[in-house]
C-alpha atoms as a PDB file:
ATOM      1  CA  UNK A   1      44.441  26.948 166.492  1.00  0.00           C
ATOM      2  CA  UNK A   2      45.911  26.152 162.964  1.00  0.00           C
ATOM      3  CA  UNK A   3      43.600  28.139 161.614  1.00  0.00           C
ATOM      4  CA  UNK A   4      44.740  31.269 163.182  1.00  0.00           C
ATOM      5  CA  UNK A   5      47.931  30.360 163.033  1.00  0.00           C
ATOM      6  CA  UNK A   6      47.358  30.609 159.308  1.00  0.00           C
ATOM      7  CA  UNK A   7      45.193  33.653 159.384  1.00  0.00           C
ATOM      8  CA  UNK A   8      48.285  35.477 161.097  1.00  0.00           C
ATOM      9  CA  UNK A   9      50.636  34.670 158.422  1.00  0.00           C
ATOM     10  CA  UNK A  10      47.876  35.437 155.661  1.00  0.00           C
ATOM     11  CA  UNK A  11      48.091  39.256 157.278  1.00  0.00           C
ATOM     12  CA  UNK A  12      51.810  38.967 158.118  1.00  0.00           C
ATOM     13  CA  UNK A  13      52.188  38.001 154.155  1.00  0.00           C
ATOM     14  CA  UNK A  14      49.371  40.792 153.180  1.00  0.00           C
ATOM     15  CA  UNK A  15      51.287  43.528 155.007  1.00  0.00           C
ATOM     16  CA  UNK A  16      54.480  42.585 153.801  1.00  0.00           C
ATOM     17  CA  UNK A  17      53.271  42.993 149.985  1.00  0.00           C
ATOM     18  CA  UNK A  18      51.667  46.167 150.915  1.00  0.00           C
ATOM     19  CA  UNK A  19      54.587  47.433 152.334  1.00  0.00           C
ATOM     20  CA  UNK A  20      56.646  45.794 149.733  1.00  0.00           C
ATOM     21  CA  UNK A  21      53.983  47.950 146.781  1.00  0.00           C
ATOM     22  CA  UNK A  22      54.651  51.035 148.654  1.00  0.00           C
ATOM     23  CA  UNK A  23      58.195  51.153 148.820  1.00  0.00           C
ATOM     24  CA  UNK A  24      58.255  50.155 145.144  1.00  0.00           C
ATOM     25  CA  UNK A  25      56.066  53.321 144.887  1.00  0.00           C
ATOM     26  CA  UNK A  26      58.133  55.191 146.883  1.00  0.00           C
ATOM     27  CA  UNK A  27      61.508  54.736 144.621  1.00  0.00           C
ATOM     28  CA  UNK A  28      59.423  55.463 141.702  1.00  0.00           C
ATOM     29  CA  UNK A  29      58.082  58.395 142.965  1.00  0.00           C
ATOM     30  CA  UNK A  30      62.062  59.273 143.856  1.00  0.00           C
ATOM     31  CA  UNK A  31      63.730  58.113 140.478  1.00  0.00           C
ATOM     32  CA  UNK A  32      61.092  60.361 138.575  1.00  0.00           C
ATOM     33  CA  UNK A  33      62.276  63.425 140.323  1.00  0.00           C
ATOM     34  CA  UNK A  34      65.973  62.229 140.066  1.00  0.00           C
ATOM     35  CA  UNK A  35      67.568  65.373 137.777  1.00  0.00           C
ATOM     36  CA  UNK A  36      69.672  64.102 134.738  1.00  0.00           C
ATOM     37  CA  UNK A  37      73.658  64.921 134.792  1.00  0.00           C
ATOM     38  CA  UNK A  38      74.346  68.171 133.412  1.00  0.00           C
ATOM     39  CA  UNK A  39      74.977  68.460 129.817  1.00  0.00           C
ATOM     40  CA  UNK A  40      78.698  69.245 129.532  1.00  0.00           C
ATOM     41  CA  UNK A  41      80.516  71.548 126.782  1.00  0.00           C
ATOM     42  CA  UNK A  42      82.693  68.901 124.573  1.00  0.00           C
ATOM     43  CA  UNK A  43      86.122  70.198 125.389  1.00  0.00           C
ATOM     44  CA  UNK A  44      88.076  72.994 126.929  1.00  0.00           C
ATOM     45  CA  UNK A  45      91.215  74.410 126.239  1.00  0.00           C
ATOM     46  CA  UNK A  46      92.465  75.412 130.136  1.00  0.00           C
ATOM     47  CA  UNK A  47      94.933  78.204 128.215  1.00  0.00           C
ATOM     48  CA  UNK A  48      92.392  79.629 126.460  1.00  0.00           C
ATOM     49  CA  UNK A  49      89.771  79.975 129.400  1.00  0.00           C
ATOM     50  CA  UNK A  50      91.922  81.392 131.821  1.00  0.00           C
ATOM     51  CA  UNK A  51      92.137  84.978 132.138  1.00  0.00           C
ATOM     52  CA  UNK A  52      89.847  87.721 133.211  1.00  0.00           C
ATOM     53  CA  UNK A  53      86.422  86.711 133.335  1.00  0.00           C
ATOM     54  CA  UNK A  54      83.273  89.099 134.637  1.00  0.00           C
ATOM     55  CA  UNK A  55      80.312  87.711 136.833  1.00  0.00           C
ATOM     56  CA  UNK A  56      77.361  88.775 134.859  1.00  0.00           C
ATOM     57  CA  UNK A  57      74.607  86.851 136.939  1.00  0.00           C
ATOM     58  CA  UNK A  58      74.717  84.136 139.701  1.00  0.00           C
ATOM     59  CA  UNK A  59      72.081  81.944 141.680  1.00  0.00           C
ATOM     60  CA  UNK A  60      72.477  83.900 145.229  1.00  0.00           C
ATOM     61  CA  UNK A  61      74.631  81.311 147.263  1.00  0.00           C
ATOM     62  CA  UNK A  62      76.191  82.073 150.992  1.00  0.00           C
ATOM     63  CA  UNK A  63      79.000  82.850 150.339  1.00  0.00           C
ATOM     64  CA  UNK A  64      79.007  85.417 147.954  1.00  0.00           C
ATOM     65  CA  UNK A  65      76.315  86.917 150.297  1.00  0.00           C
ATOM     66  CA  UNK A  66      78.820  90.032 151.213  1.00  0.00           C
ATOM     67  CA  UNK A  67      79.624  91.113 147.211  1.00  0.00           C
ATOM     68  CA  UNK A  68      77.290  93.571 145.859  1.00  0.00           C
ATOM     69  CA  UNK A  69      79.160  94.490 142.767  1.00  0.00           C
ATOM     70  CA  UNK A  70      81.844  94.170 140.503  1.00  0.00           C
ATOM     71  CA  UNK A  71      82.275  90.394 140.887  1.00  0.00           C
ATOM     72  CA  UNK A  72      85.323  88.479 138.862  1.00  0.00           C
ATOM     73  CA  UNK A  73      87.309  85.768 138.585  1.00  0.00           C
ATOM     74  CA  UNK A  74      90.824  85.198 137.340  1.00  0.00           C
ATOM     75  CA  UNK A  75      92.477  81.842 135.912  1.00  0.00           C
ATOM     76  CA  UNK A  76      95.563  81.354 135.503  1.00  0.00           C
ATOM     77  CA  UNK A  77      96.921  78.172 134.327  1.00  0.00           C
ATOM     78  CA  UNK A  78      99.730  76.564 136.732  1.00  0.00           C
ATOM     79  CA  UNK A  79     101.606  73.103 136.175  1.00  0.00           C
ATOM     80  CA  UNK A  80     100.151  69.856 135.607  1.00  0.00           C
ATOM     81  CA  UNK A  81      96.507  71.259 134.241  1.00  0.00           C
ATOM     82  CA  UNK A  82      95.584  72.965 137.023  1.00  0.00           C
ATOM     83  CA  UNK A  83      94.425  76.943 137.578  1.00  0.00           C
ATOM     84  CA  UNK A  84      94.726  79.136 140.260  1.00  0.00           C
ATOM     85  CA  UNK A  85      91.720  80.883 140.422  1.00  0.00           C
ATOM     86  CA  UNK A  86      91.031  84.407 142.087  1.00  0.00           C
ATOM     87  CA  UNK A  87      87.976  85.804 143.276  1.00  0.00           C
ATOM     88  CA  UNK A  88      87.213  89.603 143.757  1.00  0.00           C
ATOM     89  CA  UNK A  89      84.173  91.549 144.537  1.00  0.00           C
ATOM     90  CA  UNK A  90      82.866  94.833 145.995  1.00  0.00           C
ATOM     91  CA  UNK A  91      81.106  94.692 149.345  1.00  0.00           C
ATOM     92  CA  UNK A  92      78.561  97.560 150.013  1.00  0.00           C
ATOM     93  CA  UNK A  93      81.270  99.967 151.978  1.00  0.00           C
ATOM     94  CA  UNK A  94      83.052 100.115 148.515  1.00  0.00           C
ATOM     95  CA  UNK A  95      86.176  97.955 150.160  1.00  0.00           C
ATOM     96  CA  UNK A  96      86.901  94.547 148.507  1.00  0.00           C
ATOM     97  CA  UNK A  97      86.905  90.911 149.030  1.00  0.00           C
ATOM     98  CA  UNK A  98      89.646  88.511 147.544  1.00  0.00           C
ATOM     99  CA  UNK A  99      90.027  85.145 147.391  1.00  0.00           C
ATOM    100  CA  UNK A 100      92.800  82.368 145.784  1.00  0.00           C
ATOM    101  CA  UNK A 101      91.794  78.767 145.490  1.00  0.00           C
ATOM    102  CA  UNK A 102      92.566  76.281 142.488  1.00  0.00           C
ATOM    103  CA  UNK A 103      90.460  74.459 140.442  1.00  0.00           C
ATOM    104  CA  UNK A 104      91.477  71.164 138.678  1.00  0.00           C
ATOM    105  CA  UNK A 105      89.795  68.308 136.474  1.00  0.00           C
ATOM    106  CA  UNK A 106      87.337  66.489 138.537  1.00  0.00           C
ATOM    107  CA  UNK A 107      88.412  63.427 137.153  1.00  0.00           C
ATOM    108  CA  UNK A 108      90.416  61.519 134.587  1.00  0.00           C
ATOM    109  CA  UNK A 109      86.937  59.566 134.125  1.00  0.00           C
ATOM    110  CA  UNK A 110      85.182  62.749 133.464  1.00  0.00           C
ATOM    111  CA  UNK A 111      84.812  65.465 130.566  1.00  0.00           C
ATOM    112  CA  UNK A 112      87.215  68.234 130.338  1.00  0.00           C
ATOM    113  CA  UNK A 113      84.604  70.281 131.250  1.00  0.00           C
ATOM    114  CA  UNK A 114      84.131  68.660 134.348  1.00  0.00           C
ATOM    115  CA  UNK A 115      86.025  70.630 136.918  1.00  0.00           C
ATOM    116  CA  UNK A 116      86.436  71.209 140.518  1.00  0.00           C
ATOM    117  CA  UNK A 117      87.399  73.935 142.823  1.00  0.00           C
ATOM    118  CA  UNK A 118      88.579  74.734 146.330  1.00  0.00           C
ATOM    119  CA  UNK A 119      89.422  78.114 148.167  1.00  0.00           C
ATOM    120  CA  UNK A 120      90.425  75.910 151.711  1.00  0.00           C
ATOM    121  CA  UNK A 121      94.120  76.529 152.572  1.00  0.00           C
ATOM    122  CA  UNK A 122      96.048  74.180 150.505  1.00  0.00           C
ATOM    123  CA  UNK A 123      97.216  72.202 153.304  1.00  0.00           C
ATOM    124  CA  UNK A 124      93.492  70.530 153.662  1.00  0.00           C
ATOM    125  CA  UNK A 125      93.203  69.917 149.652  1.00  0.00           C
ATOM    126  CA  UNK A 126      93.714  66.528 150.266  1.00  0.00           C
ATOM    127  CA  UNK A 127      90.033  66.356 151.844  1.00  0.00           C
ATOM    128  CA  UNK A 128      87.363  65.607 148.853  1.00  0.00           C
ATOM    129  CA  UNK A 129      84.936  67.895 150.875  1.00  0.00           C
ATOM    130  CA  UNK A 130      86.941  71.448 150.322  1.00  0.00           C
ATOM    131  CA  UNK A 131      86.381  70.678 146.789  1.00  0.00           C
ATOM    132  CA  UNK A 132      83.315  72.033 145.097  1.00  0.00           C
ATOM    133  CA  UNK A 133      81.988  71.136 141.727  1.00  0.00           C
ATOM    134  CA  UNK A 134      82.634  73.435 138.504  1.00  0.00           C
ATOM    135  CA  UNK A 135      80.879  72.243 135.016  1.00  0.00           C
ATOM    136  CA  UNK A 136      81.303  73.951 132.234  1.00  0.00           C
ATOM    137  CA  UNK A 137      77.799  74.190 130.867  1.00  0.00           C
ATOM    138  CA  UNK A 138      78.091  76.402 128.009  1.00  0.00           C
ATOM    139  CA  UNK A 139      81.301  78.320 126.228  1.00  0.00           C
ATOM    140  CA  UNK A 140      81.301  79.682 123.081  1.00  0.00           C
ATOM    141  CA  UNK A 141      83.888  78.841 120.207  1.00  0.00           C
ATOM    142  CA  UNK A 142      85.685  82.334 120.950  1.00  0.00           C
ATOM    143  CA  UNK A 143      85.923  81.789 124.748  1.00  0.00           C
ATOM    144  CA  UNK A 144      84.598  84.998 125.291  1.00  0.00           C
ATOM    145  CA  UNK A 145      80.969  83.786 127.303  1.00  0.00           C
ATOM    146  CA  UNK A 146      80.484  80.862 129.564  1.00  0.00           C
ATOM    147  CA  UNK A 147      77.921  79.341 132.091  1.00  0.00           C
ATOM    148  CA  UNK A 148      79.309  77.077 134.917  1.00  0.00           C
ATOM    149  CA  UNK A 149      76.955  74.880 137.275  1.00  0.00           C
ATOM    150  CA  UNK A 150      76.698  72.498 139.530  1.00  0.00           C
ATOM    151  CA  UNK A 151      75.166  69.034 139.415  1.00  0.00           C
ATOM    152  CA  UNK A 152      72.372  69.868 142.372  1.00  0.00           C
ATOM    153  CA  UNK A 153      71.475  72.924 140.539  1.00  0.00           C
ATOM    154  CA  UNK A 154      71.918  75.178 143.316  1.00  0.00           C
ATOM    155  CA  UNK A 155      74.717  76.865 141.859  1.00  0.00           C
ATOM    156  CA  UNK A 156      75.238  78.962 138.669  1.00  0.00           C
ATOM    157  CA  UNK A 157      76.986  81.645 137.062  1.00  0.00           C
ATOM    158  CA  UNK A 158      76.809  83.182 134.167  1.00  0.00           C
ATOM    159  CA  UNK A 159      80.409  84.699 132.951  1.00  0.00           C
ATOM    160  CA  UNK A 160      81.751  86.690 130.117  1.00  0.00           C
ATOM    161  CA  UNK A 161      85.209  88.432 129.304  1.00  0.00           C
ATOM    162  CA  UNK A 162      83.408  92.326 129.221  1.00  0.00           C
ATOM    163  CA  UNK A 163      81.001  93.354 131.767  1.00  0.00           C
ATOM    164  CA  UNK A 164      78.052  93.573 129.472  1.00  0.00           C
ATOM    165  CA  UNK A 165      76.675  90.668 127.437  1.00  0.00           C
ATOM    166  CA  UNK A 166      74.063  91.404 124.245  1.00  0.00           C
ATOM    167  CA  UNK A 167      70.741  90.547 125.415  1.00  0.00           C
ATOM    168  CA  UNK A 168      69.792  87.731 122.367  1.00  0.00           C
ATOM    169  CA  UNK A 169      73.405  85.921 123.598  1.00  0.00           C
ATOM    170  CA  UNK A 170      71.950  86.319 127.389  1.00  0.00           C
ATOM    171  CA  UNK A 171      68.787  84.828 126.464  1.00  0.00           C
ATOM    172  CA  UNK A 172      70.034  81.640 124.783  1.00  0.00           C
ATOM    173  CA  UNK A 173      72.524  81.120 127.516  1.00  0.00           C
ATOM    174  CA  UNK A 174      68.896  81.458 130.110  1.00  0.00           C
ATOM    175  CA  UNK A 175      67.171  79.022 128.103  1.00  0.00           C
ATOM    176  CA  UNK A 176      70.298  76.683 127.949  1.00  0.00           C
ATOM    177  CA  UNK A 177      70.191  76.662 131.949  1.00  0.00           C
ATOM    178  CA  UNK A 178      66.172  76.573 132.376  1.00  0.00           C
ATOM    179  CA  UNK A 179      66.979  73.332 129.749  1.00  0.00           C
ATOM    180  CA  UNK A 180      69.170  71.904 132.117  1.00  0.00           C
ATOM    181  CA  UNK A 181      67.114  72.235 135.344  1.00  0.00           C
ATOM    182  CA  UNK A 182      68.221  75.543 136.553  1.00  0.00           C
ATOM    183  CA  UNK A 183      65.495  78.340 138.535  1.00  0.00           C
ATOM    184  CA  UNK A 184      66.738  81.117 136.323  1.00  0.00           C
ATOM    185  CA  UNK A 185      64.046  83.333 137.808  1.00  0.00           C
ATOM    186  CA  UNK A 186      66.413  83.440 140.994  1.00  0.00           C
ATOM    187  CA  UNK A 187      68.911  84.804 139.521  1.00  0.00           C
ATOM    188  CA  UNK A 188      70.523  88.010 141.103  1.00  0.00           C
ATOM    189  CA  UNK A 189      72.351  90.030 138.382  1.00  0.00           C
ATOM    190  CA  UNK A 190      75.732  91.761 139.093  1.00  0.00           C
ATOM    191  CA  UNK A 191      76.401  95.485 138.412  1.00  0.00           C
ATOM    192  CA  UNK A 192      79.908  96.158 137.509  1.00  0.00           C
ATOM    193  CA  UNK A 193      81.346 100.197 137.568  1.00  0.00           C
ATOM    194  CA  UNK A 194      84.612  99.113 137.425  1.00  0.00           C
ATOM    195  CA  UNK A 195      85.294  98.975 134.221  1.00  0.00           C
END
């Protein structure tokens, strides 16, 4: 009886360090797929970014599902740091979609280029989830090209201040994003004939 009394706690202690091994494995297995935080621009200036900035390309997401061309955004820079931001595209019937929301720093914690944005009715702002994630991936020194992400890496777009981007300045920006974890094959490209 004592012996298999101690034969049952042998297995009991067996099974418990397999199953201890393969959750161990497990996490591994996890952590190794675990993406690094996005590599952030140093700084932005909020009054030089804002303005009129064209949608060159962007990783298809819902709801931008109904613009087929001539895709924009406008900043403007309100009190207290933050930006109104205004959204405008061309659906296929040639009418147009608009949009307001505001963006703001994500944190005091976080870079500058760390931002977030929300286009829910301002009277449910104070919710965390009507507020998406904008990082500033890339910018150059004249603010006149940036890249914007988000953390998962299901979101990106690819902006500049004219409708048309040199292809050598496209390509380093692609690289920059397939650096950072992003499936620029995916990427839908935006016509623009409003010019």
């Amino acid at each position: 009886m004592m012996a298999d009394a101690r034969s049952r706690q042998a297995a009991v202690h067996r099974a418990g360090l397999r199953l201890a091994f393969m959750l161990a494995g497990l996490m591994l297995v996890g952590m190794s797929h675990a993406q690094e935080p996005l590599k952030l621009v140093d700084d932005v200036d909020l009054e030089r970014y804002q303005g009129t900035w064209y949608e060159i390309a962007l990783l298809p997401n819902r709801f931008q599902r109904r613009c087929l061309a001539n895709t924009r955004a406008d900043y403007r820079l309100l009190e207290q740091g933050r930006v109104e931001v205004t959204n405008r595209c061309q659906r296929s019937d040639g009418s147009w979609i608009e949009v307001v929301g505001e963006a703001r720093r994500a944190g005091d914690d976080l870079p500058a280029a760390a931002l977030e944005v929300r286009f829910a009715p301002r009277w449910l702002a104070w919710l965390p989830m009507v507020w998406g994630e904008y990082r500033i991936i890339a910018l150059d020194d004249d603010y006149q090209l940036a890249m914007v992400g988000t953390e998962d890496r299901r979101f990106l777009w690819i902006l500049a201040r004219q409708p048309d981007v040199a292809e050598d300045r496209l390509a380093k920006l692609l690289d920059l994003a397939r650096a950072q974890g992003f499936e620029t094959e995916k990427l839908s490209w935006t016509p623009h004939d409003d010019r």
